[in-house]
N, C-alpha and C. Protein backbone atom coordinates (compact mmCIF):
# COMPACT_ATOMS: atom_id res chain seq x y z
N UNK A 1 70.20 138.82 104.81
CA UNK A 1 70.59 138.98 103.43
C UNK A 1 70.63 137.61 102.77
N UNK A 2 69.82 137.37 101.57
CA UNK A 2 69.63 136.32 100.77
C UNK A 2 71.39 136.30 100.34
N UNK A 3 71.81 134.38 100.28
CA UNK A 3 73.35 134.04 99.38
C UNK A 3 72.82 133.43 98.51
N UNK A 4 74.01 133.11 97.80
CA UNK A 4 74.41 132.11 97.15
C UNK A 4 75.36 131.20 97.48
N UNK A 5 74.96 129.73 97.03
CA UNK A 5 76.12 128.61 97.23
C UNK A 5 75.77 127.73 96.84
N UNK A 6 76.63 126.66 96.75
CA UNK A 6 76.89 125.32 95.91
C UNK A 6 76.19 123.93 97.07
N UNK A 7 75.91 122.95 96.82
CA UNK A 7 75.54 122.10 97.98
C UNK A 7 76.45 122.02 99.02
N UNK A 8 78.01 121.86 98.83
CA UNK A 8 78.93 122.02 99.60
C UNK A 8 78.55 122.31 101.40
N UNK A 9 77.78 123.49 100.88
CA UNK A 9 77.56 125.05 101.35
C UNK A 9 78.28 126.14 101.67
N UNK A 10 79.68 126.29 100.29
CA UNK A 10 80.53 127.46 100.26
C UNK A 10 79.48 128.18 99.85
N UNK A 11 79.95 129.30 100.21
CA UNK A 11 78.47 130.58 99.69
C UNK A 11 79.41 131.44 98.65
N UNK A 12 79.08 131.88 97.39
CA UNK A 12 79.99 132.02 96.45
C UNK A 12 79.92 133.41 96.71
N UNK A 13 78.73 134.47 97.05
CA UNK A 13 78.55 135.80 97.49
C UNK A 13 76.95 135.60 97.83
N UNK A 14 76.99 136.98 98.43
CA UNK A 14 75.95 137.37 99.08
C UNK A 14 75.10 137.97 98.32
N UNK A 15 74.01 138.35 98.21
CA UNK A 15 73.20 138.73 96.68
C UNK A 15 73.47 140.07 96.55
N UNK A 16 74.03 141.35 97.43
CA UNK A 16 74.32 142.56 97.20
C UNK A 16 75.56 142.29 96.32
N UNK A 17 76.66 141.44 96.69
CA UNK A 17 77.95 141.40 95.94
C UNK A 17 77.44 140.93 94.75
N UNK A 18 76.70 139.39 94.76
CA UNK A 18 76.71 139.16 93.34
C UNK A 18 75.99 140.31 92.48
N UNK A 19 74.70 141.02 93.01
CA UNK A 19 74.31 142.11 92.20
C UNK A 19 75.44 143.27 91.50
N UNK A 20 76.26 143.50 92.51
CA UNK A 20 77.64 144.50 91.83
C UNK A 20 78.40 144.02 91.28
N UNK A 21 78.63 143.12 90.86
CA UNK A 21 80.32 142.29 90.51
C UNK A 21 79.26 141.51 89.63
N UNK A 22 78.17 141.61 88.90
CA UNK A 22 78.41 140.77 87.82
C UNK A 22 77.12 141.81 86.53
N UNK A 23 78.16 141.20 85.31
CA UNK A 23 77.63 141.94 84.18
C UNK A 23 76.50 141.65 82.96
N UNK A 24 75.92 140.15 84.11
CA UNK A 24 75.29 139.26 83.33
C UNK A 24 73.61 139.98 82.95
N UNK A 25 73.20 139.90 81.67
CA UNK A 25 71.43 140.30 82.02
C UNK A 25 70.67 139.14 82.27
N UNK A 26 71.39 138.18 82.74
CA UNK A 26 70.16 137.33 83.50
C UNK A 26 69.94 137.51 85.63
N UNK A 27 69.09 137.36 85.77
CA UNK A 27 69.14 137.41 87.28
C UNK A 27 70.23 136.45 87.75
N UNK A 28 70.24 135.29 87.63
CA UNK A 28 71.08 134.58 88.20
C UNK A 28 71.85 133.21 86.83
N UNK A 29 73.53 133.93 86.19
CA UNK A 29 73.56 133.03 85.44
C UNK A 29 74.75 132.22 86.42
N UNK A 30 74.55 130.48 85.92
CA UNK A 30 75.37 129.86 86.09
C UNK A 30 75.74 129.17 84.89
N UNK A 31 75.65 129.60 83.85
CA UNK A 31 76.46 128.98 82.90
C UNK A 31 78.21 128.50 82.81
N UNK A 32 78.73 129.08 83.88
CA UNK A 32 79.80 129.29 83.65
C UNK A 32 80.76 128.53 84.84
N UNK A 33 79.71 127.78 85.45
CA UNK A 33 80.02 127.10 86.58
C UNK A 33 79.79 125.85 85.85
N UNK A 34 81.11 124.98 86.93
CA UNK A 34 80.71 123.04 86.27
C UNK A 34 80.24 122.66 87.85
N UNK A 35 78.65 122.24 87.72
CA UNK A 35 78.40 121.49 89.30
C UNK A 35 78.91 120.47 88.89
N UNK A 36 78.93 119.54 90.40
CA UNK A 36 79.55 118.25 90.39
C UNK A 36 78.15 117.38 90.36
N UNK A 37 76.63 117.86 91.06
CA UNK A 37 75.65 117.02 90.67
C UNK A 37 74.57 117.35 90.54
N UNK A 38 74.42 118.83 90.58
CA UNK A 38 73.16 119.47 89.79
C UNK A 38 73.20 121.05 89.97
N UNK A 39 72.37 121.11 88.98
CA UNK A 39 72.86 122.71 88.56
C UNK A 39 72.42 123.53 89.49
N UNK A 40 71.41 123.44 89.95
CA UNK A 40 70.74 124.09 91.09
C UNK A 40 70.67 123.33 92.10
N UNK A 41 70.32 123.20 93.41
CA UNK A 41 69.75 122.63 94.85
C UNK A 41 68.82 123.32 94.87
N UNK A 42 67.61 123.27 95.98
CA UNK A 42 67.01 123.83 96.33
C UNK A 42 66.52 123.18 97.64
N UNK A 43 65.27 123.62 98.39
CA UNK A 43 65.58 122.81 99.97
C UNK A 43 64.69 121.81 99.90
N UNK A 44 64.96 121.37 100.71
CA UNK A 44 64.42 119.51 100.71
C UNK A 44 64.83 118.61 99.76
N UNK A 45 65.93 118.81 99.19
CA UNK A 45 66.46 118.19 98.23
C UNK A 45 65.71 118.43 96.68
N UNK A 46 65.13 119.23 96.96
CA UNK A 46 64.90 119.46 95.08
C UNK A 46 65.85 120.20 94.54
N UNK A 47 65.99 119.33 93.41
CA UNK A 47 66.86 120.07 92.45
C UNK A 47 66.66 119.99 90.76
N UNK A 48 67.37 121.07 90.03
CA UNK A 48 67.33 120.85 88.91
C UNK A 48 68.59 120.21 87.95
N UNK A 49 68.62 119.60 87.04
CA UNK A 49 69.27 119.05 86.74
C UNK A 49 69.34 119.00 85.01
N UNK A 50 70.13 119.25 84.19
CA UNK A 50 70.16 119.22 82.96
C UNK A 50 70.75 117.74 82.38
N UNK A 51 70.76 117.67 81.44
CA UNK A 51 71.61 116.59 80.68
C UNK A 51 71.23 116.25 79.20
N UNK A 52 71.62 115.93 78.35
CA UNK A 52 71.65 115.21 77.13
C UNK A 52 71.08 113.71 76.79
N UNK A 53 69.77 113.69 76.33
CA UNK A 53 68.80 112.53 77.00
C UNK A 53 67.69 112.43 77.58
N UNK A 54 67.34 111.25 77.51
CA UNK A 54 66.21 110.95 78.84
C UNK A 54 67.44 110.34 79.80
N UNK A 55 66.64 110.83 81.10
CA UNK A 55 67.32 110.42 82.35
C UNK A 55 66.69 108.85 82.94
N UNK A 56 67.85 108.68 83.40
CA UNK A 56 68.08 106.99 83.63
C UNK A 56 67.63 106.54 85.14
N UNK A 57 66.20 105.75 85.10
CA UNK A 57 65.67 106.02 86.66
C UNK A 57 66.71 104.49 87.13
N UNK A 58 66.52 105.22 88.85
CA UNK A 58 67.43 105.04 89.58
C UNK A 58 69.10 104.82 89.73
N UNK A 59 69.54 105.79 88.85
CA UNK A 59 71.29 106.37 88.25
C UNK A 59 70.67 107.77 88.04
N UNK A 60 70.59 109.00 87.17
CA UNK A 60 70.39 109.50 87.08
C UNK A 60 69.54 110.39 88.26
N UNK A 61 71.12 111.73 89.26
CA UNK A 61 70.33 112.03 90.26
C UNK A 61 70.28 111.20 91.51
N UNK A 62 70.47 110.37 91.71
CA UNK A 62 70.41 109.38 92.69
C UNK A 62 71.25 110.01 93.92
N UNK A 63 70.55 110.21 94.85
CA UNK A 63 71.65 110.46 96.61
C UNK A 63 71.17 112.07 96.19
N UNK A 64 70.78 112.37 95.26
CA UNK A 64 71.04 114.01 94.94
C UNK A 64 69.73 114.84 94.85
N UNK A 65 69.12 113.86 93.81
CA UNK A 65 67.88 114.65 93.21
C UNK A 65 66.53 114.13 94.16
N UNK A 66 66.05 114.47 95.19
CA UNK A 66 64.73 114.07 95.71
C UNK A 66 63.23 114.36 94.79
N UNK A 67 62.42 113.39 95.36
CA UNK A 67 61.11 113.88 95.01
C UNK A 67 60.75 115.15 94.42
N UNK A 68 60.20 115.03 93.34
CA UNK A 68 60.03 116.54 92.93
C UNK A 68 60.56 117.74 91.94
N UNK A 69 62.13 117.03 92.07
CA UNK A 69 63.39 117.28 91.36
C UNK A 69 63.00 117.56 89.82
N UNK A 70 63.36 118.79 88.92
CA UNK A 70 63.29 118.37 87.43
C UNK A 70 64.62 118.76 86.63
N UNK A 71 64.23 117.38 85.63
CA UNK A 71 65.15 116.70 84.92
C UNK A 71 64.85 117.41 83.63
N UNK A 72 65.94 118.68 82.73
CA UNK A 72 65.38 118.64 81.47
C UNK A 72 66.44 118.05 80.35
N UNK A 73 66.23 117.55 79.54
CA UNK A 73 66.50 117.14 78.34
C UNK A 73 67.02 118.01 77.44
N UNK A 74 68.03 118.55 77.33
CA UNK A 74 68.45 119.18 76.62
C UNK A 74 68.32 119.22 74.55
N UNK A 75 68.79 117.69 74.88
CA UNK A 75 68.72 117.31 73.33
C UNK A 75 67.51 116.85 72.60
N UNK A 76 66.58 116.76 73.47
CA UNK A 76 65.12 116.28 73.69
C UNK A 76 63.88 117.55 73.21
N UNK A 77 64.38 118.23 74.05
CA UNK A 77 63.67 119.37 74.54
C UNK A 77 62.39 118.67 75.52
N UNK A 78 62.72 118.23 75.98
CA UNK A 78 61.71 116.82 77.20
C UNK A 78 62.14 117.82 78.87
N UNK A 79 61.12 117.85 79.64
CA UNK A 79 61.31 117.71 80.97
C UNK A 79 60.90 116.34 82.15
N UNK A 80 61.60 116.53 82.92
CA UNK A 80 61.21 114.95 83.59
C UNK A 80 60.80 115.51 85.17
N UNK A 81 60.10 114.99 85.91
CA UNK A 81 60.15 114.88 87.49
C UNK A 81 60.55 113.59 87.85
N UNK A 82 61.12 113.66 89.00
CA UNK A 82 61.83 112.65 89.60
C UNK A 82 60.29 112.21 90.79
N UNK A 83 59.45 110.89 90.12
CA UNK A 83 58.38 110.41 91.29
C UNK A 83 58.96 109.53 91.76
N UNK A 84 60.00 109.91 92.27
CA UNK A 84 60.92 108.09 92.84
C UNK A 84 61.20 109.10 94.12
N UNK A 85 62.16 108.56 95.11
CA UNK A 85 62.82 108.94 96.12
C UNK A 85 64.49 109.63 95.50
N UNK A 86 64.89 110.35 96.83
CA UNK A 86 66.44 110.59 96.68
C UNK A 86 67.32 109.38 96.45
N UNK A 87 66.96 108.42 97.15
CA UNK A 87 67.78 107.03 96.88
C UNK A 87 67.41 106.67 95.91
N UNK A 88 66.52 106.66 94.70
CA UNK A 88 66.00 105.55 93.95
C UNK A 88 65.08 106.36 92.78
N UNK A 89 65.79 107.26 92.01
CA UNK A 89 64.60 108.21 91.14
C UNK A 89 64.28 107.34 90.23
N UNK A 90 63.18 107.88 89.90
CA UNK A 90 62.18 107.52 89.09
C UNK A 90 61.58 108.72 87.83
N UNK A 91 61.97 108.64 87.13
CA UNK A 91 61.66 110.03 85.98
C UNK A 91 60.37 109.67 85.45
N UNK A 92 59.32 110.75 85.25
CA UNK A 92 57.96 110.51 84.77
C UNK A 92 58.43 111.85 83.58
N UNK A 93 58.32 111.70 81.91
CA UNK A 93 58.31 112.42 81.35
C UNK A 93 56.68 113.71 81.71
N UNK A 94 57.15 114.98 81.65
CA UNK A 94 55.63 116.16 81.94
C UNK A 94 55.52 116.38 80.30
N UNK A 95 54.03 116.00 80.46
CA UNK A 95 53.75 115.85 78.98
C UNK A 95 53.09 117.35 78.27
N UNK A 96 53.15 117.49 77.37
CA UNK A 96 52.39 118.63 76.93
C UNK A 96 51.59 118.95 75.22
N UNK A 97 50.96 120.00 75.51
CA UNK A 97 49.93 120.23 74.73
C UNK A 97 50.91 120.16 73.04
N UNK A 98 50.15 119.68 72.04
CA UNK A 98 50.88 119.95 70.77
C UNK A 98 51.12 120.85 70.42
């Protein structure tokens, strides 16, 4: 059975519970959660990460966000990948069509 959890690795429920016990119409909301360093994980250290800005290479994410990682810009409306390492990001703005 697919979970859920935080990097920690408390598992907050199991995807049958979260499917019953929540009233949200998105598949999976976390709005309502404060992470301590990114909104999502995922494995091998990718993660996603929001913020207000362009993100600040090597601070921004750092120990957290590996290779691969994306950074969006909230106030921007900008997305970033992290081409740096987990120790040492590096944000490349993903550019797009007009």
């Amino acid at each position: 059975m697919a979970r859920f959890g935080w990097h920690s690795g408390k598992v907050l429920a199991t995807s049958y519970e979260f499917a019953k016990n929540t009233s949200s119409k998105y598949g999976l909301d976390l709005s309502n959660l404060t992470p301590s360093n990114a909104d999502v994980k995922l494995t091998n250290d990718v993660c996603i990460l929001t913020g207000a800005g362009t993100p600040t290479d090597d601070n921004t994410g750092n120990d957290v966000a590996g290779p691969g990682s994306l950074y969006v810009d909230v106030t921007n409306s900008n997305h970033y990948i992290n081409a740096g390492t987990k120790a040492s990001t590096v944000w490349k703005l993903v550019t797009r069509a007009a």
